[in-house]
C-alpha atoms as a PDB file:
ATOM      1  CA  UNK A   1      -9.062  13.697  11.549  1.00  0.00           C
ATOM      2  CA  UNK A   2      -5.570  15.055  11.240  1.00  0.00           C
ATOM      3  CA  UNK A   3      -3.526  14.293   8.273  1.00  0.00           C
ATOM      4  CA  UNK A   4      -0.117  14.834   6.943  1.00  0.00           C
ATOM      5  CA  UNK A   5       0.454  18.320   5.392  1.00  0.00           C
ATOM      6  CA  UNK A   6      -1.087  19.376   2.026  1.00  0.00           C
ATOM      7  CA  UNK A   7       2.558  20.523   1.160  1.00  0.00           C
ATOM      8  CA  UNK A   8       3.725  17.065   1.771  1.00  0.00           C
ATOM      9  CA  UNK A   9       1.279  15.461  -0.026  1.00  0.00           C
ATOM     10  CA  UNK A  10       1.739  18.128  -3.074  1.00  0.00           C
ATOM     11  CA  UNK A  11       5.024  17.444  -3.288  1.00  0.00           C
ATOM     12  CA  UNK A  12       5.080  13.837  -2.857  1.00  0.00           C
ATOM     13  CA  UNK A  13       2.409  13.995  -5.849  1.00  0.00           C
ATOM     14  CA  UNK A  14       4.614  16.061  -8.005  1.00  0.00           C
ATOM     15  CA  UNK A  15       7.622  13.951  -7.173  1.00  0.00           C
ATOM     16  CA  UNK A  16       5.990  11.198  -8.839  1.00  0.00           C
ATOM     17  CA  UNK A  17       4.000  12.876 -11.314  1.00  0.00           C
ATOM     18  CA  UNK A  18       7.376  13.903 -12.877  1.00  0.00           C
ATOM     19  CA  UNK A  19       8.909  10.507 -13.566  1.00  0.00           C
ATOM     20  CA  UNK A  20       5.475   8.698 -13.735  1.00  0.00           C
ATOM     21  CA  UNK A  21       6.370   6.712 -16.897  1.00  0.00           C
ATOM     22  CA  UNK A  22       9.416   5.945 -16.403  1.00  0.00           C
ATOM     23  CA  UNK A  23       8.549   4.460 -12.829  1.00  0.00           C
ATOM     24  CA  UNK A  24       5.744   2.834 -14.472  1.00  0.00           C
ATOM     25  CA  UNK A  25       8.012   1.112 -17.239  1.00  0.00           C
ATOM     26  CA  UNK A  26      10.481  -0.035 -14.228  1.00  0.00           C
ATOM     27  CA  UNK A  27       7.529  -1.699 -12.336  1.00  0.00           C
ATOM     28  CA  UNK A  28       4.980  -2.990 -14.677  1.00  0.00           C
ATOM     29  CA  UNK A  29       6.537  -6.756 -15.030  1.00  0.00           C
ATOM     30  CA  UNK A  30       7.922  -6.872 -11.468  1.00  0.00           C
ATOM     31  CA  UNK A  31       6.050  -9.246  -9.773  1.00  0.00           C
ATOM     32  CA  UNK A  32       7.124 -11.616 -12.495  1.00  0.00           C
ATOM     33  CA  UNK A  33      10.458 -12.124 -10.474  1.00  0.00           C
ATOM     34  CA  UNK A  34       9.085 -11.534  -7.263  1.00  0.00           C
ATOM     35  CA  UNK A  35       7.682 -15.163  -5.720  1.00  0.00           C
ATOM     36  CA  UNK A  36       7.290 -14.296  -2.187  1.00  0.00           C
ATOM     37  CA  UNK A  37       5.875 -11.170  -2.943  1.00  0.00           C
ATOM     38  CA  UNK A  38       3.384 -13.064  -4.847  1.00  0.00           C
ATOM     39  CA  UNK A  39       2.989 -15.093  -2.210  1.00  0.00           C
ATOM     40  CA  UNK A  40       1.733 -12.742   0.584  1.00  0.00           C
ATOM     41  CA  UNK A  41      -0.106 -10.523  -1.954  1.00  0.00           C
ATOM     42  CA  UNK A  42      -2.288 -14.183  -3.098  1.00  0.00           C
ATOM     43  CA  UNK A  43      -2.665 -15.244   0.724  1.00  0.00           C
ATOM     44  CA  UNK A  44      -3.990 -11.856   1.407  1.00  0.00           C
ATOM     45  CA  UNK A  45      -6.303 -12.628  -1.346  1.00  0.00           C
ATOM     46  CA  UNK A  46      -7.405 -15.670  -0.101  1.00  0.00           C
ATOM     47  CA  UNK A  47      -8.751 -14.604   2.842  1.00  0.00           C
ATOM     48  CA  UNK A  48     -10.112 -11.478   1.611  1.00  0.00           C
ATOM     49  CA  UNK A  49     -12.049 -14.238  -0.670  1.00  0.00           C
ATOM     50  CA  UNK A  50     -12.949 -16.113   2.180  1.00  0.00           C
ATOM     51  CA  UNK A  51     -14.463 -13.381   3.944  1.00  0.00           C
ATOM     52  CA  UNK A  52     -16.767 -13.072   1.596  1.00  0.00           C
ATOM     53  CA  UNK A  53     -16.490  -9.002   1.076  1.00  0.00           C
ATOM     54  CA  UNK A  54     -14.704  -9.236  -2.185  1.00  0.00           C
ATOM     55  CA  UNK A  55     -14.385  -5.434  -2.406  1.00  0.00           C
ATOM     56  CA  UNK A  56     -10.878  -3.801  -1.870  1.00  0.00           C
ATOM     57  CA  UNK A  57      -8.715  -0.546  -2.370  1.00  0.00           C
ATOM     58  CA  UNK A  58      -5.007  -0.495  -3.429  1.00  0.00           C
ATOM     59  CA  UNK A  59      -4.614   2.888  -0.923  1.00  0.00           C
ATOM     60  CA  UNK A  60      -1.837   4.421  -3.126  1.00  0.00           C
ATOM     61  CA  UNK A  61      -2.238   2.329  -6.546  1.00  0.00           C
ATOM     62  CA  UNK A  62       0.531   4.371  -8.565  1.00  0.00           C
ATOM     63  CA  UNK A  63       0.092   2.908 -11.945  1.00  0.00           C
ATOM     64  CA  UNK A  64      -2.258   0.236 -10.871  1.00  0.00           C
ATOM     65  CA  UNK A  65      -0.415  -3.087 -12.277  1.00  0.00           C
ATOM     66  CA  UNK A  66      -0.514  -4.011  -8.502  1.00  0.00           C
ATOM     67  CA  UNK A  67      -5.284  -3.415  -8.579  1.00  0.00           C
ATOM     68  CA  UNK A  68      -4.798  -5.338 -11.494  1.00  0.00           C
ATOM     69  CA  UNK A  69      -3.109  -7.894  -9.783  1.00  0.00           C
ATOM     70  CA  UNK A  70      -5.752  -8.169  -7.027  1.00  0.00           C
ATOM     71  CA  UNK A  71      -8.408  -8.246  -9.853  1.00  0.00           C
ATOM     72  CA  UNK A  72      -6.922 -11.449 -11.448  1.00  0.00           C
ATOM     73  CA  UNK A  73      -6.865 -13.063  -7.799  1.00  0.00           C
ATOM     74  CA  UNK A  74     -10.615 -12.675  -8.284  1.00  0.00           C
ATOM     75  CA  UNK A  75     -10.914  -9.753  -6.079  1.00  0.00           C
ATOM     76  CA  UNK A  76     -13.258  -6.593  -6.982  1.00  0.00           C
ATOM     77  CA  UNK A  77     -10.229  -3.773  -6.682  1.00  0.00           C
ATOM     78  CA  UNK A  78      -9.860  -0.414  -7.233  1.00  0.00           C
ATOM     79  CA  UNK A  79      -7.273   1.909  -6.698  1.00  0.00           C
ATOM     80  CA  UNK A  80      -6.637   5.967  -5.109  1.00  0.00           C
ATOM     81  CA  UNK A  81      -3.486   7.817  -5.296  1.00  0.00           C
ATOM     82  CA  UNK A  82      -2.633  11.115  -5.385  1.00  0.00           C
ATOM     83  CA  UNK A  83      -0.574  11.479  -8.980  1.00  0.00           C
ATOM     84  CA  UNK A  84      -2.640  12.725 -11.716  1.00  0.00           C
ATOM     85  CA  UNK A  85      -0.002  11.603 -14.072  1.00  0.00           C
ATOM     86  CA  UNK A  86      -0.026   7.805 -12.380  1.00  0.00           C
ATOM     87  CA  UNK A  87      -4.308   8.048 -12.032  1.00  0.00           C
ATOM     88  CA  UNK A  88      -3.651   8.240 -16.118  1.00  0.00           C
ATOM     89  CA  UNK A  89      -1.716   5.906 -16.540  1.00  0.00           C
ATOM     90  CA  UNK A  90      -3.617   3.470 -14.485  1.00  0.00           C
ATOM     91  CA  UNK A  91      -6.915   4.212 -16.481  1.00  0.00           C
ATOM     92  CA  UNK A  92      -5.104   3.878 -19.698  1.00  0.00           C
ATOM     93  CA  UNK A  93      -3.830   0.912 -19.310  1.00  0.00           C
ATOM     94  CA  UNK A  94      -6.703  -1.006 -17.192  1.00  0.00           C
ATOM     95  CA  UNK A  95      -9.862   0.699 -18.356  1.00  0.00           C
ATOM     96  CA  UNK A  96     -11.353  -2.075 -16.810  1.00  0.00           C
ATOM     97  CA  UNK A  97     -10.722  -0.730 -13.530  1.00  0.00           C
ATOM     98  CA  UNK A  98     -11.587   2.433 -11.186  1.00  0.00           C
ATOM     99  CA  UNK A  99      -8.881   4.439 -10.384  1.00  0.00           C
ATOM    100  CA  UNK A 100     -10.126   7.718  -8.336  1.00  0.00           C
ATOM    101  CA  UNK A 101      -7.570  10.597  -7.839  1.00  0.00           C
ATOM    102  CA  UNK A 102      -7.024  11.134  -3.939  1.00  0.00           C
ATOM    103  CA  UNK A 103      -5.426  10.901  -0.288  1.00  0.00           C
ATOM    104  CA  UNK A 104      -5.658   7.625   0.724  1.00  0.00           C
ATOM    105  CA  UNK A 105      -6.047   9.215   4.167  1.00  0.00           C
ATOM    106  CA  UNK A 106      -9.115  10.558   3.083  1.00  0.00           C
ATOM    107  CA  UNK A 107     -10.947   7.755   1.112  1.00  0.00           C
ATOM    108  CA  UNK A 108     -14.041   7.927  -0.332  1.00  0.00           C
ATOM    109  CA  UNK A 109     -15.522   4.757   1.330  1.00  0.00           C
ATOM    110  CA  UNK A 110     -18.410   4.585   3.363  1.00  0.00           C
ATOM    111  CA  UNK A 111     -17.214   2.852   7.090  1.00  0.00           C
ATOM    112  CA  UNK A 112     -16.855  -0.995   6.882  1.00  0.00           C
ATOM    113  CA  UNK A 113     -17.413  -0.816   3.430  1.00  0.00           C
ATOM    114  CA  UNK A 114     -14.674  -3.405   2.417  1.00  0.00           C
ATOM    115  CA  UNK A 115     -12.912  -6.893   3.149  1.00  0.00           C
ATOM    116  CA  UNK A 116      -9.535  -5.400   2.322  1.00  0.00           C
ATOM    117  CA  UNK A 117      -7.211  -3.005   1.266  1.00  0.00           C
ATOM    118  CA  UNK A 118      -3.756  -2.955   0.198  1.00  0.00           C
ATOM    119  CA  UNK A 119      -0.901  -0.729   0.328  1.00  0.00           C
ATOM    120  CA  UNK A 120       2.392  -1.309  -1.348  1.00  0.00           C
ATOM    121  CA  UNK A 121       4.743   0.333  -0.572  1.00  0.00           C
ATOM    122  CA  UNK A 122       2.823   3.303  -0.369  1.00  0.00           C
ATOM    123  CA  UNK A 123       2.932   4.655   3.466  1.00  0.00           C
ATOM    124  CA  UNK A 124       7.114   4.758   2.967  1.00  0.00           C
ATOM    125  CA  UNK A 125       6.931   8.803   2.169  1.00  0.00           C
ATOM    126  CA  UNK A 126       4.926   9.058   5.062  1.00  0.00           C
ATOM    127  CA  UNK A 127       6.742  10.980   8.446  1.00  0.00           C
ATOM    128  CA  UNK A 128       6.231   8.710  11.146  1.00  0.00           C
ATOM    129  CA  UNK A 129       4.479  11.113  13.303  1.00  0.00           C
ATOM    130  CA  UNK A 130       1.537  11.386  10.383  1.00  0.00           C
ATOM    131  CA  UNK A 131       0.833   7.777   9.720  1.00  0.00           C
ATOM    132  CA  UNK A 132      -1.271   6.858  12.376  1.00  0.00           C
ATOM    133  CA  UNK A 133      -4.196   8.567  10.183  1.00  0.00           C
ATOM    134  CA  UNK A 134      -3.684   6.516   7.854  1.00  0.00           C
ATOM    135  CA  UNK A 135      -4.115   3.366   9.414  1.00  0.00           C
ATOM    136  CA  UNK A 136      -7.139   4.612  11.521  1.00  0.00           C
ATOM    137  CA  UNK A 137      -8.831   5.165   7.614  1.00  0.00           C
ATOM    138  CA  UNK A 138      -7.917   2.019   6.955  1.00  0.00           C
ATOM    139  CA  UNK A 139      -9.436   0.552   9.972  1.00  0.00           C
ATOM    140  CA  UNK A 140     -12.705   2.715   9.443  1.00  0.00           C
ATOM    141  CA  UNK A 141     -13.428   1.681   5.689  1.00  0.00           C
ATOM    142  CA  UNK A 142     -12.546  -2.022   6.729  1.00  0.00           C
ATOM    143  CA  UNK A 143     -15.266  -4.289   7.946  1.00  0.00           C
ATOM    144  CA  UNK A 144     -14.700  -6.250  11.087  1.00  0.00           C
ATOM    145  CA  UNK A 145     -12.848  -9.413   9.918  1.00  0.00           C
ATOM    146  CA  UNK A 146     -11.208  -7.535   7.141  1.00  0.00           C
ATOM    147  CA  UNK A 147      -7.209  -7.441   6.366  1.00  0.00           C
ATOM    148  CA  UNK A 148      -4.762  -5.113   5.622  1.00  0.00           C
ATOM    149  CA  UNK A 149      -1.823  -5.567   3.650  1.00  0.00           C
ATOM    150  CA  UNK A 150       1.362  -3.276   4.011  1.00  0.00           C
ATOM    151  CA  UNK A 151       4.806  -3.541   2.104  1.00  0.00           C
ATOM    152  CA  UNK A 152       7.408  -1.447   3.212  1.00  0.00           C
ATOM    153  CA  UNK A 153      11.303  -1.169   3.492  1.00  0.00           C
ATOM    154  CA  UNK A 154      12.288  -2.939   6.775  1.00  0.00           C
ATOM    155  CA  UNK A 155      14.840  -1.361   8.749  1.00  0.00           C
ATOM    156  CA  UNK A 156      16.833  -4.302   9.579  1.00  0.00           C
ATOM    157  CA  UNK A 157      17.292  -4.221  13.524  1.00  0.00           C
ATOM    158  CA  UNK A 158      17.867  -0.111  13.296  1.00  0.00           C
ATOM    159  CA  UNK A 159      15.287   2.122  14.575  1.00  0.00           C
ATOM    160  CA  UNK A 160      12.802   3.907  11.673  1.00  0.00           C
ATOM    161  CA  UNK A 161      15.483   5.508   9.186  1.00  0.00           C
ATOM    162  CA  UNK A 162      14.795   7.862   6.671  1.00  0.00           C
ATOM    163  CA  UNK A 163      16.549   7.229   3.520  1.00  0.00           C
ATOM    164  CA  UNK A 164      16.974   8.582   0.005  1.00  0.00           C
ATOM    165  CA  UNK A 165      15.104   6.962  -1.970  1.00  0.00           C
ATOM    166  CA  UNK A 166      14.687   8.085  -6.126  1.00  0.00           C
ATOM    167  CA  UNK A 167      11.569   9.829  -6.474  1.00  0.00           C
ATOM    168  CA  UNK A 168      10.921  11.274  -2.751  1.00  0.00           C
ATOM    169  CA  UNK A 169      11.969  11.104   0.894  1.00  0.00           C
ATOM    170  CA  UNK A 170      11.032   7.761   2.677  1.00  0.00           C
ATOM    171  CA  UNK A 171      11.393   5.772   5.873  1.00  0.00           C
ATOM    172  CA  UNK A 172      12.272   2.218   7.097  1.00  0.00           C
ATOM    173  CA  UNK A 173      10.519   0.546   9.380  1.00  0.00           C
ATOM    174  CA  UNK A 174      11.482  -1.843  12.295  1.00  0.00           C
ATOM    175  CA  UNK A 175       9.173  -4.657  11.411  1.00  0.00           C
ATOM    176  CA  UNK A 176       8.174  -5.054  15.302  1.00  0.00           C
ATOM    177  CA  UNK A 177       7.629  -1.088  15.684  1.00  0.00           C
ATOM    178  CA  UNK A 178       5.066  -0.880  12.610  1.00  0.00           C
ATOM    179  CA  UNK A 179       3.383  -3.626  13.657  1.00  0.00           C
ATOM    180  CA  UNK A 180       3.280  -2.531  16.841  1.00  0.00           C
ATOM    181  CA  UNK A 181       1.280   0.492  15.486  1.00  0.00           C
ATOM    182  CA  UNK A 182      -0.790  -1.222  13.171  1.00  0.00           C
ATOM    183  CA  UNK A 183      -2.261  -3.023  16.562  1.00  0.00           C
ATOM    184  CA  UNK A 184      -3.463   0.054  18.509  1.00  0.00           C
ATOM    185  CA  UNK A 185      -5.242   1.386  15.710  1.00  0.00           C
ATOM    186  CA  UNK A 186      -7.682  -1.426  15.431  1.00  0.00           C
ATOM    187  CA  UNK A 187      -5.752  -4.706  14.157  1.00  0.00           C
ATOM    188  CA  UNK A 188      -4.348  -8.228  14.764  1.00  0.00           C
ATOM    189  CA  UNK A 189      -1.487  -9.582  13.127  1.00  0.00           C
ATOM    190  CA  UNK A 190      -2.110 -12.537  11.555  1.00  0.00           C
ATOM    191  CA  UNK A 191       1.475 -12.644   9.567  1.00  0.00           C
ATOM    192  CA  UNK A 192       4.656 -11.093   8.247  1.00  0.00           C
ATOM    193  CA  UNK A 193       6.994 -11.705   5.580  1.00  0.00           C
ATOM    194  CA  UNK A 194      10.506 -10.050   5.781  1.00  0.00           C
ATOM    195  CA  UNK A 195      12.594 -10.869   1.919  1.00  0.00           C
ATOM    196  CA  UNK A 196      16.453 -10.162   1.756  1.00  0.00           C
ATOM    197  CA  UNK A 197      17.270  -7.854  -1.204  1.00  0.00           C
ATOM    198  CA  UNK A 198      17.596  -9.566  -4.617  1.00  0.00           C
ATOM    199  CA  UNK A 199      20.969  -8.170  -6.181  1.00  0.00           C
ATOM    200  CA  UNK A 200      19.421  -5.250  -7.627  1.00  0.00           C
ATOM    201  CA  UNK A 201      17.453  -3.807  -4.473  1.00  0.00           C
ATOM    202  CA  UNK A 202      19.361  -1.962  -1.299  1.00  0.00           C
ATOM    203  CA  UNK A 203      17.091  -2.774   1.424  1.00  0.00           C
ATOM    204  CA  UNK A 204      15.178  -5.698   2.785  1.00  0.00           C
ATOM    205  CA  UNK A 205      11.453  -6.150   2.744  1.00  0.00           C
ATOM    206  CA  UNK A 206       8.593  -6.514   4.999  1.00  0.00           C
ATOM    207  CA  UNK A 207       5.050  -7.374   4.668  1.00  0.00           C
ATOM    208  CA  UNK A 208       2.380  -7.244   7.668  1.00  0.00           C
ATOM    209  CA  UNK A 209      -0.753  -9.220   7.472  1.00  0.00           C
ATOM    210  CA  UNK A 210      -3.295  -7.591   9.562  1.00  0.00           C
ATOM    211  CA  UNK A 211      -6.985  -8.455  10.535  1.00  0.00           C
ATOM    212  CA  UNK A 212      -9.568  -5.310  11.571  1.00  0.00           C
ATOM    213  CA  UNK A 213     -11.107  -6.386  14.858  1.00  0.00           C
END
């Protein structure tokens, strides 16, 4: 299966890995203000929970207060990402949890293996041309009946934009477009969620619900 670059992903790693606790100290609390978030993140939840395949990945975990998150929803998470610095973080401060080091392009997850997987914000530092693979591994490790969860910057009417964002180069999505692309690779929508920016954030927010099939 193709897959984005290993100088992209090296250097989207060391972006991060350099100003891994300081991104972790901006983000560990912010659900807290963040109600809608919370809201999509516990329906997705819900009807991982009802699937009865309680198993999920956060594909790109960063520090993992987000796999913690899914844990307390009564979810059985674990997280991947591709930061050594964030992997040890994550461990250190959940050593409940598994955090593996990795692409989640390239998961280590037998097919249909799981009722859902997550990613937050983590497909924004993907080119557009190299995230199909992504969402066909998320289709293959998902069961049939099992959801998908993406947050991403939402382009706001405007085609996909690439902006600058602190740590590395990312994109905005037309909410319509991404969805779009979710759907040939395997899934149904079953919801969105688009949030204005709150006073400190520049862009809005989108959230696709999506059902394997």
């Amino acid at each position: 299966m193709a897959g984005p670059s290993p100088s992209y992903l090296t250097a989207t790693a060391d972006a991060y890995d350099a100003v891994a606790d300081l991104y972790t100290d901006l983000i560990r609390d912010s659900l807290d203000a963040l109600p809608l978030d919370r809201a999509i993140v516990g329906a997705f939840a819900e009807l991982v929970r009802a699937s009865g395949l309680r198993r999920v990945v956060e594909a790109g975990c960063g520090p993992g207060h987000m796999t913690a998150h899914l844990r307390d929803l009564g979810l059985d998470a674990f997280g991947v990402d591709l930061s050594p610095a964030f992997i040890e973080i994550a461990r250190r401060d959940h050593p409940d949890l598994r955090f593996e080091l990795g692409s989640m392009g390239a998961l280590d997850v037998p097919d249909g293996a799981l009722g859902g997987v997550l990613s937050w914000y983590s497909v924004i530092h993907t080119p557009p041309a190299e995230l199909p693979p992504y969402l066909t591994e998320f289709r293959r490790v998902l069961a049939p009946g099992g959801h998908l969860l993406l947050g991403f910057f939402e382009s706001e009417g405007g085609p996909v934009t690439e902006f600058d964002h602190k740590v590395a180069p990312a994109y905005r999505w037309p909410i319509d477009e991404l969805a779009g692309l979710v759907g040939k690779e395997g899934f149904t929508e079953v919801g969105r969620m688009l949030r204005e920016p709150l006073e400190d954030e520049r862009f809005r927010r989108g959230h696709l619900l999506m059902r394997a099939v």
